[in-house]
PDB file of N, CA and C in Angstrom:
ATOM      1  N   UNK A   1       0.845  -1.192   0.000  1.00  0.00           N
ATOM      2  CA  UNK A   1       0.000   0.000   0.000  1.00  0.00           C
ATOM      3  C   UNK A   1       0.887   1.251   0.000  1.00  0.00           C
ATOM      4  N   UNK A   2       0.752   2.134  -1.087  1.00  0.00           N
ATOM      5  CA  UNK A   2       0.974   3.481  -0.791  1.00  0.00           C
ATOM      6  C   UNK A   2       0.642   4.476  -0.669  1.00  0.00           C
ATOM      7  N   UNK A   3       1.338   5.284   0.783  1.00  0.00           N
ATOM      8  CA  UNK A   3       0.746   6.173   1.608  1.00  0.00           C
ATOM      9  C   UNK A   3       1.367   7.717   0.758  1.00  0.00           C
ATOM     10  N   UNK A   4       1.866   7.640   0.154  1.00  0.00           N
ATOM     11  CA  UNK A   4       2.280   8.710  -0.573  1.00  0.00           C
ATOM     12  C   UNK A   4       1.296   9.414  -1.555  1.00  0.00           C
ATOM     13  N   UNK A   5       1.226  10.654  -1.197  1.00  0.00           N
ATOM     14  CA  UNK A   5       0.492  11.299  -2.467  1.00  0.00           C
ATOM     15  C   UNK A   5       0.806  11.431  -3.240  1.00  0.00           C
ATOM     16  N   UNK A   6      -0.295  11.426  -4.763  1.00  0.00           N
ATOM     17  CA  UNK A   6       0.272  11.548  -6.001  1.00  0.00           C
ATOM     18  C   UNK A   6       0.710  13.322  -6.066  1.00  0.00           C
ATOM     19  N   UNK A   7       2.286  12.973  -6.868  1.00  0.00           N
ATOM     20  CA  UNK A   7       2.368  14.498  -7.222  1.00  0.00           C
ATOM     21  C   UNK A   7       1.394  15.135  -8.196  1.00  0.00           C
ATOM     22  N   UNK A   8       1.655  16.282  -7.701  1.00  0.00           N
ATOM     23  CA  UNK A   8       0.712  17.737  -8.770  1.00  0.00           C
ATOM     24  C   UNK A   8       1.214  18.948  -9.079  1.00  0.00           C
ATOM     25  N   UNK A   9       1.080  19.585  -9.590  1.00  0.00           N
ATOM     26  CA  UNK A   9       2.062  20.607 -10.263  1.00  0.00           C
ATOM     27  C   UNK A   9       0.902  21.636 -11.128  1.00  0.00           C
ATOM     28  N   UNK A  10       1.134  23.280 -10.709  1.00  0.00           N
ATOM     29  CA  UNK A  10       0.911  24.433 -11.407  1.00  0.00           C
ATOM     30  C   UNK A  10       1.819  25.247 -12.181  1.00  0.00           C
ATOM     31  N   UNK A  11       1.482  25.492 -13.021  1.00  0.00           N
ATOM     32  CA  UNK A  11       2.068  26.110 -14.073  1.00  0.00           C
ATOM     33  C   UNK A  11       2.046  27.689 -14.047  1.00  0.00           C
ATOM     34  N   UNK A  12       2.888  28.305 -13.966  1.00  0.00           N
ATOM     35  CA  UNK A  12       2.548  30.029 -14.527  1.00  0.00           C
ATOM     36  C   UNK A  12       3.115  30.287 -15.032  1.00  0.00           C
ATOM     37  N   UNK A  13       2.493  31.343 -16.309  1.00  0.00           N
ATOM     38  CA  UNK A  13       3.432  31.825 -17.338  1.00  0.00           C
ATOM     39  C   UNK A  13       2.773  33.346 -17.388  1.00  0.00           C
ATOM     40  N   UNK A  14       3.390  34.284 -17.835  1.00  0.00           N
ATOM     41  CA  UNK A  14       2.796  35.732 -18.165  1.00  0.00           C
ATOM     42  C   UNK A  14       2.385  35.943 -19.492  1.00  0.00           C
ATOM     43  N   UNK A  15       2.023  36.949 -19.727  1.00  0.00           N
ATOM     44  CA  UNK A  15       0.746  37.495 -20.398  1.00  0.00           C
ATOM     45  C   UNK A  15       1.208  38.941 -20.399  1.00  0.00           C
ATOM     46  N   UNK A  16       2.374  39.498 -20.887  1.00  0.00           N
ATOM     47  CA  UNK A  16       2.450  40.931 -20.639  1.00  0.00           C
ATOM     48  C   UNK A  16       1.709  42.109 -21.291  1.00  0.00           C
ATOM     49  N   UNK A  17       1.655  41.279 -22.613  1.00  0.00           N
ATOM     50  CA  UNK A  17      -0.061  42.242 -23.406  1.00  0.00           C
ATOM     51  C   UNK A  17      -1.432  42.012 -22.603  1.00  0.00           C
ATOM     52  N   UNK A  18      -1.255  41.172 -21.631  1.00  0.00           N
ATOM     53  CA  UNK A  18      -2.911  41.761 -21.263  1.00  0.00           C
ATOM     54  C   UNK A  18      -2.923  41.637 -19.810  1.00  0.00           C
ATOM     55  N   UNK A  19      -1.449  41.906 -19.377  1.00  0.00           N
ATOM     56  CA  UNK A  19      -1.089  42.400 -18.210  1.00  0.00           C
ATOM     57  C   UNK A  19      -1.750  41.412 -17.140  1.00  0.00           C
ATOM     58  N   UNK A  20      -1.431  39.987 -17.185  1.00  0.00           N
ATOM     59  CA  UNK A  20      -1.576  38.583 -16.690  1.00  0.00           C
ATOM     60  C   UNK A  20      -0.689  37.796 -16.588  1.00  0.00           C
ATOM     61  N   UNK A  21      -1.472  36.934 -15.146  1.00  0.00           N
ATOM     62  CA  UNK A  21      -0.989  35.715 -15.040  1.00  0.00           C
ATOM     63  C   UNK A  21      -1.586  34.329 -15.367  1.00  0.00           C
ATOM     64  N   UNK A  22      -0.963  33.762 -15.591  1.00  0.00           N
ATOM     65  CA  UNK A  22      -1.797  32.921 -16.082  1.00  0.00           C
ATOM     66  C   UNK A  22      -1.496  31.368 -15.139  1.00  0.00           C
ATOM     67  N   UNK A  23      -2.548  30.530 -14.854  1.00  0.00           N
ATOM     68  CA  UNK A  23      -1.957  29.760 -14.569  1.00  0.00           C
ATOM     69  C   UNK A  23      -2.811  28.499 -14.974  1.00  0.00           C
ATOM     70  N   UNK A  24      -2.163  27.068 -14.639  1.00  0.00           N
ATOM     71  CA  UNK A  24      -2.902  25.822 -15.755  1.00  0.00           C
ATOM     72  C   UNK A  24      -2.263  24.867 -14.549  1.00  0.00           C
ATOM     73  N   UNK A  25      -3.489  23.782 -14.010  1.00  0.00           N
ATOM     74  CA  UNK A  25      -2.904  23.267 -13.031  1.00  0.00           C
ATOM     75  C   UNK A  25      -3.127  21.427 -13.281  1.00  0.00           C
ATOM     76  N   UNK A  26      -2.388  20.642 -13.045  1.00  0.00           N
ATOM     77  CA  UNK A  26      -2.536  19.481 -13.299  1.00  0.00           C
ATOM     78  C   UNK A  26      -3.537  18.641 -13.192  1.00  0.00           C
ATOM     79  N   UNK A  27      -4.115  17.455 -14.175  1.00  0.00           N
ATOM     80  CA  UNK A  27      -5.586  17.090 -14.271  1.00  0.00           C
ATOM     81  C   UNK A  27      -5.578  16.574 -12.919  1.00  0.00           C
ATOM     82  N   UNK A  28      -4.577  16.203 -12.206  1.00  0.00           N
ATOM     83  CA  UNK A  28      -5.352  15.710 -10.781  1.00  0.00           C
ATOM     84  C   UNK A  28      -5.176  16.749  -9.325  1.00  0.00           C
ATOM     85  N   UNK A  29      -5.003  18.206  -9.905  1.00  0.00           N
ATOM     86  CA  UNK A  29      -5.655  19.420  -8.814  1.00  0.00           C
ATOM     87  C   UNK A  29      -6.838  20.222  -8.966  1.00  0.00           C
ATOM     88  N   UNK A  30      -7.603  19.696  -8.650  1.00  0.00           N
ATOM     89  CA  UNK A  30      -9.016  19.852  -9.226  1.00  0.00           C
ATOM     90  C   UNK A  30      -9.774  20.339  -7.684  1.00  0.00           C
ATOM     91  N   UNK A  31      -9.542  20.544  -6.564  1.00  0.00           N
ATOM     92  CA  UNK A  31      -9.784  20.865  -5.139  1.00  0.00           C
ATOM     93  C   UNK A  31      -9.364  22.831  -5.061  1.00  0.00           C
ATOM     94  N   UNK A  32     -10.162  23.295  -5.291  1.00  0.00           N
ATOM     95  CA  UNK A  32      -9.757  24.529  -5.037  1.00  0.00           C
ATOM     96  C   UNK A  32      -9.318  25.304  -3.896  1.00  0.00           C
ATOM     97  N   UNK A  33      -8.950  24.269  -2.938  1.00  0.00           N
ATOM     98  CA  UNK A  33      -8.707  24.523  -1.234  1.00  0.00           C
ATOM     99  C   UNK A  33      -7.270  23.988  -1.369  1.00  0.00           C
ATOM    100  N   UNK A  34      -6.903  22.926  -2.453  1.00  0.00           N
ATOM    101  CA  UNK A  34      -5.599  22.486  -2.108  1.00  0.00           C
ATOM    102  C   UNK A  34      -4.868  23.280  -3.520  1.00  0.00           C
ATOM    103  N   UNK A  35      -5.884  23.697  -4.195  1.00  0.00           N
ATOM    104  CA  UNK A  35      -4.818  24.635  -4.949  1.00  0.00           C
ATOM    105  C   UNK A  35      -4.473  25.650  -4.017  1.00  0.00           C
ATOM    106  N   UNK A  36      -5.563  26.672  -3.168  1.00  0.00           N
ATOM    107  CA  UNK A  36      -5.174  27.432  -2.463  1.00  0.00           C
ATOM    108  C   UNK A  36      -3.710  27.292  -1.264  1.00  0.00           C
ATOM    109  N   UNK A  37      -3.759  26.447  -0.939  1.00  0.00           N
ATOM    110  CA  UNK A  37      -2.896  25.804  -0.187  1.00  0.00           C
ATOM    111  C   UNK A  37      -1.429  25.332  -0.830  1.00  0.00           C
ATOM    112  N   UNK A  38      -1.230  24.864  -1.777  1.00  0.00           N
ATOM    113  CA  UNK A  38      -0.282  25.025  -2.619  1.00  0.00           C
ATOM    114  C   UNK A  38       0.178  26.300  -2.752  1.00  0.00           C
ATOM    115  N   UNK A  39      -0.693  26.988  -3.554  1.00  0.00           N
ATOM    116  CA  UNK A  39      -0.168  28.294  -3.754  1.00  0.00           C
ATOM    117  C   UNK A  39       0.533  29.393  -2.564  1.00  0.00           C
ATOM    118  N   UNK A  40      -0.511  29.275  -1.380  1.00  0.00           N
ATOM    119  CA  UNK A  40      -0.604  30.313  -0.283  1.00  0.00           C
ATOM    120  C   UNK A  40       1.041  29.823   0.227  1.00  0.00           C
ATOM    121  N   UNK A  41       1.189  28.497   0.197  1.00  0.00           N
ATOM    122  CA  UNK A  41       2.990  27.621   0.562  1.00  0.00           C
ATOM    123  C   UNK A  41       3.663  28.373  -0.226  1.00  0.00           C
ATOM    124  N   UNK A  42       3.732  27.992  -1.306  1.00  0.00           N
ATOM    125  CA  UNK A  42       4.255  28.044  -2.585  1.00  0.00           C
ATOM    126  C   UNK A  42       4.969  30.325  -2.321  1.00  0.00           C
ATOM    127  N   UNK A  43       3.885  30.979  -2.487  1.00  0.00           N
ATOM    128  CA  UNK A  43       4.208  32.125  -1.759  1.00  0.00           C
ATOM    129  C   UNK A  43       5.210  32.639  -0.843  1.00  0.00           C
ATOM    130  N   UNK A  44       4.411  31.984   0.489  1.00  0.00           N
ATOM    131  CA  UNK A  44       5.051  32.296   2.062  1.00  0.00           C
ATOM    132  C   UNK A  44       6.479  31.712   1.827  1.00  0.00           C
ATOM    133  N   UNK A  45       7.048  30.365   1.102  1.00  0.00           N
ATOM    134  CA  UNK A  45       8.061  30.065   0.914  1.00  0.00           C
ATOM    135  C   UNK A  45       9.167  31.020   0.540  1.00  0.00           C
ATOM    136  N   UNK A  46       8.544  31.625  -0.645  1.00  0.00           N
ATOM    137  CA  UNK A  46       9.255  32.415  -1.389  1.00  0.00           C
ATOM    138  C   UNK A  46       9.663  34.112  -0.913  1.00  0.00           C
ATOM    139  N   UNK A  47       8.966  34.259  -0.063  1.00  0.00           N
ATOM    140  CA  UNK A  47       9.049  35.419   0.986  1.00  0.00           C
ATOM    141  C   UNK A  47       9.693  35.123   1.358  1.00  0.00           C
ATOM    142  N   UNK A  48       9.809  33.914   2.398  1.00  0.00           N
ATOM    143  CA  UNK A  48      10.883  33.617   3.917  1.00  0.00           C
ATOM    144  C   UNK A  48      12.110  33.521   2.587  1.00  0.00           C
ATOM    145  N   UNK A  49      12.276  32.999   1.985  1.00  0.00           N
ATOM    146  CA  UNK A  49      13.598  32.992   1.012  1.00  0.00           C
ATOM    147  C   UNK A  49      14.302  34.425   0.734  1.00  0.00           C
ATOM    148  N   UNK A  50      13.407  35.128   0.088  1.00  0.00           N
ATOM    149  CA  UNK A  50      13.621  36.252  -0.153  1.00  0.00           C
ATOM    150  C   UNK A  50      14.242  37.597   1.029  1.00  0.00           C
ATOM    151  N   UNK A  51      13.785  37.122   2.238  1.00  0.00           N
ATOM    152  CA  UNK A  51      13.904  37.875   3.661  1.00  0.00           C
ATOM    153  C   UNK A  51      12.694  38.551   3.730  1.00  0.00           C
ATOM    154  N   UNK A  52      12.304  38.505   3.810  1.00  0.00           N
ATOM    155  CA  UNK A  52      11.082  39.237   4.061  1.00  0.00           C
ATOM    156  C   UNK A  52      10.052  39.075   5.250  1.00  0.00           C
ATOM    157  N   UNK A  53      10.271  40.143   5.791  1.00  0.00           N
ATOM    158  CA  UNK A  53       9.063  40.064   7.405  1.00  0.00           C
ATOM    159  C   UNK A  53       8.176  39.780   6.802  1.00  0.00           C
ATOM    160  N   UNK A  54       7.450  39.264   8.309  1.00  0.00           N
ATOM    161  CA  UNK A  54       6.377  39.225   8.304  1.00  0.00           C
ATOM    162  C   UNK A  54       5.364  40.365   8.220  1.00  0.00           C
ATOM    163  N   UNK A  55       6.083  42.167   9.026  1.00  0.00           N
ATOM    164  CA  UNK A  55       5.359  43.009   8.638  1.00  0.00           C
ATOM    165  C   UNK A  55       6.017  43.634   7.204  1.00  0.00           C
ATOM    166  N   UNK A  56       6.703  43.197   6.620  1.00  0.00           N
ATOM    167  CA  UNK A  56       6.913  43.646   4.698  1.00  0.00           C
ATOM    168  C   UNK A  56       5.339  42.754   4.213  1.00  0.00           C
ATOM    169  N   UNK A  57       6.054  41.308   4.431  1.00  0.00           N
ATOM    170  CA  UNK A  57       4.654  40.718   3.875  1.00  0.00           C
ATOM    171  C   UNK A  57       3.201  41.510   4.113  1.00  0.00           C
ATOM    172  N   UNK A  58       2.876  41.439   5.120  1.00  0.00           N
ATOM    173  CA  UNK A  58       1.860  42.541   5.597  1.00  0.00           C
ATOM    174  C   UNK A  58       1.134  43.608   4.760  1.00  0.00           C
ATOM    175  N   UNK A  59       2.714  44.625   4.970  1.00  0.00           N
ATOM    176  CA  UNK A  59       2.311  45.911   4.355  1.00  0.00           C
ATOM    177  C   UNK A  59       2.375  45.057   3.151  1.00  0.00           C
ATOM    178  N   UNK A  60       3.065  44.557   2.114  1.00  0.00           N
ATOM    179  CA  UNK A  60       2.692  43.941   0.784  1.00  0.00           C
ATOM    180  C   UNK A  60       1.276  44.017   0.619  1.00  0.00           C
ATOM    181  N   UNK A  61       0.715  43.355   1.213  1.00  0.00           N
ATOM    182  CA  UNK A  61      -0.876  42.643   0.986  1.00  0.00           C
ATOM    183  C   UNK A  61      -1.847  43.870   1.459  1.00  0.00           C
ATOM    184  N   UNK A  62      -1.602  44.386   1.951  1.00  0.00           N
ATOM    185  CA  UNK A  62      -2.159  45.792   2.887  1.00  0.00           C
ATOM    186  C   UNK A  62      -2.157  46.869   1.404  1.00  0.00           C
ATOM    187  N   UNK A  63      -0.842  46.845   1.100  1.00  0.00           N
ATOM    188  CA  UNK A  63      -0.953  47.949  -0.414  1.00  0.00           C
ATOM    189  C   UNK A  63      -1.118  47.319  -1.580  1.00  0.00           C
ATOM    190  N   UNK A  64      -1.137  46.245  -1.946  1.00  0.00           N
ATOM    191  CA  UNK A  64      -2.010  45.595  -3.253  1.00  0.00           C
ATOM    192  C   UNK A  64      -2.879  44.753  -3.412  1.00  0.00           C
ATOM    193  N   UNK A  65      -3.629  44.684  -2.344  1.00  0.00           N
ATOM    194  CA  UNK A  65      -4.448  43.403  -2.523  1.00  0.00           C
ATOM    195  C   UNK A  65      -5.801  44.486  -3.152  1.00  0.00           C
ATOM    196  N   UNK A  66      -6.240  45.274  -2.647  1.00  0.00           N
ATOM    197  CA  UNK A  66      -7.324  45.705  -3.391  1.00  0.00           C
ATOM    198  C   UNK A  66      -7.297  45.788  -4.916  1.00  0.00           C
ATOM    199  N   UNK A  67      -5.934  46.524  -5.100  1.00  0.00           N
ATOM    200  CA  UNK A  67      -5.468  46.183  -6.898  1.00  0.00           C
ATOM    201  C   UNK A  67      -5.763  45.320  -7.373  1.00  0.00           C
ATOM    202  N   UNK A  68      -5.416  44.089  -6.790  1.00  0.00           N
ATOM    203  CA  UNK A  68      -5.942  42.868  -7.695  1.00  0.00           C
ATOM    204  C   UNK A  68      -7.199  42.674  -7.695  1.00  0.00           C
ATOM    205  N   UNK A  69      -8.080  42.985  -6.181  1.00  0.00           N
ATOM    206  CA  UNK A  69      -9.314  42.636  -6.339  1.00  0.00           C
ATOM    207  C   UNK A  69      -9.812  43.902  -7.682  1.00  0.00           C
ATOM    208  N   UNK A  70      -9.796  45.220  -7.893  1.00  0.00           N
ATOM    209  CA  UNK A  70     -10.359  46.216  -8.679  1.00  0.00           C
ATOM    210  C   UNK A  70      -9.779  45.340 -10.615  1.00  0.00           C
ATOM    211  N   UNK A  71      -8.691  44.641 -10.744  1.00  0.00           N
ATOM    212  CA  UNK A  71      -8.562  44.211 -11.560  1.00  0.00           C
ATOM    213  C   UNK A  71      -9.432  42.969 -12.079  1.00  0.00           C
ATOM    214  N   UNK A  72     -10.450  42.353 -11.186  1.00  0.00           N
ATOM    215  CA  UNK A  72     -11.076  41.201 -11.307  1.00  0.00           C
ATOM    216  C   UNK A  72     -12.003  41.591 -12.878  1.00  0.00           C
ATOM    217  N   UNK A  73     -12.396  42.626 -12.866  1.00  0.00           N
ATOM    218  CA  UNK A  73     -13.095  42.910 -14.238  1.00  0.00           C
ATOM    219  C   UNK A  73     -13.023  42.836 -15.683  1.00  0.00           C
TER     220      UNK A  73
END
């Protein structure tokens, strides 16, 4: 028996003419809680790598998150 999960894998590529990201995620991530979760890792990883506080992260999300939400259109 194996206790191992199958791997899964997201893709991003840009879109600089229509000022996007794009992303395409493997036929077996189909859970939109474990994409979230991937991703939200996938992120926070790349912060702590980068150095980045926890209040940079913060203010980050504090000064662009509405941007993205006003871009949803």
């Amino acid at each position: 028996m194996n206790d191992i999960p199958e791997d899964k894998s997201i893709e991003l590529t840009t879109d600089y003419q229509n000022h996007s990201i794009n992303m395409a995620f493997s036929d077996n991530l189909t859970d939109d809680s474990e994409r979230g979760y991937i991703l939200s890792a996938a992120f926070f990883s790349f912060c702590a790598a980068q150095g980045l506080s926890k209040e940079e992260l913060s203010d980050m999300v504090s000064t662009y998150y509405d941007e993205f939400l006003n871009n949803e259109d």
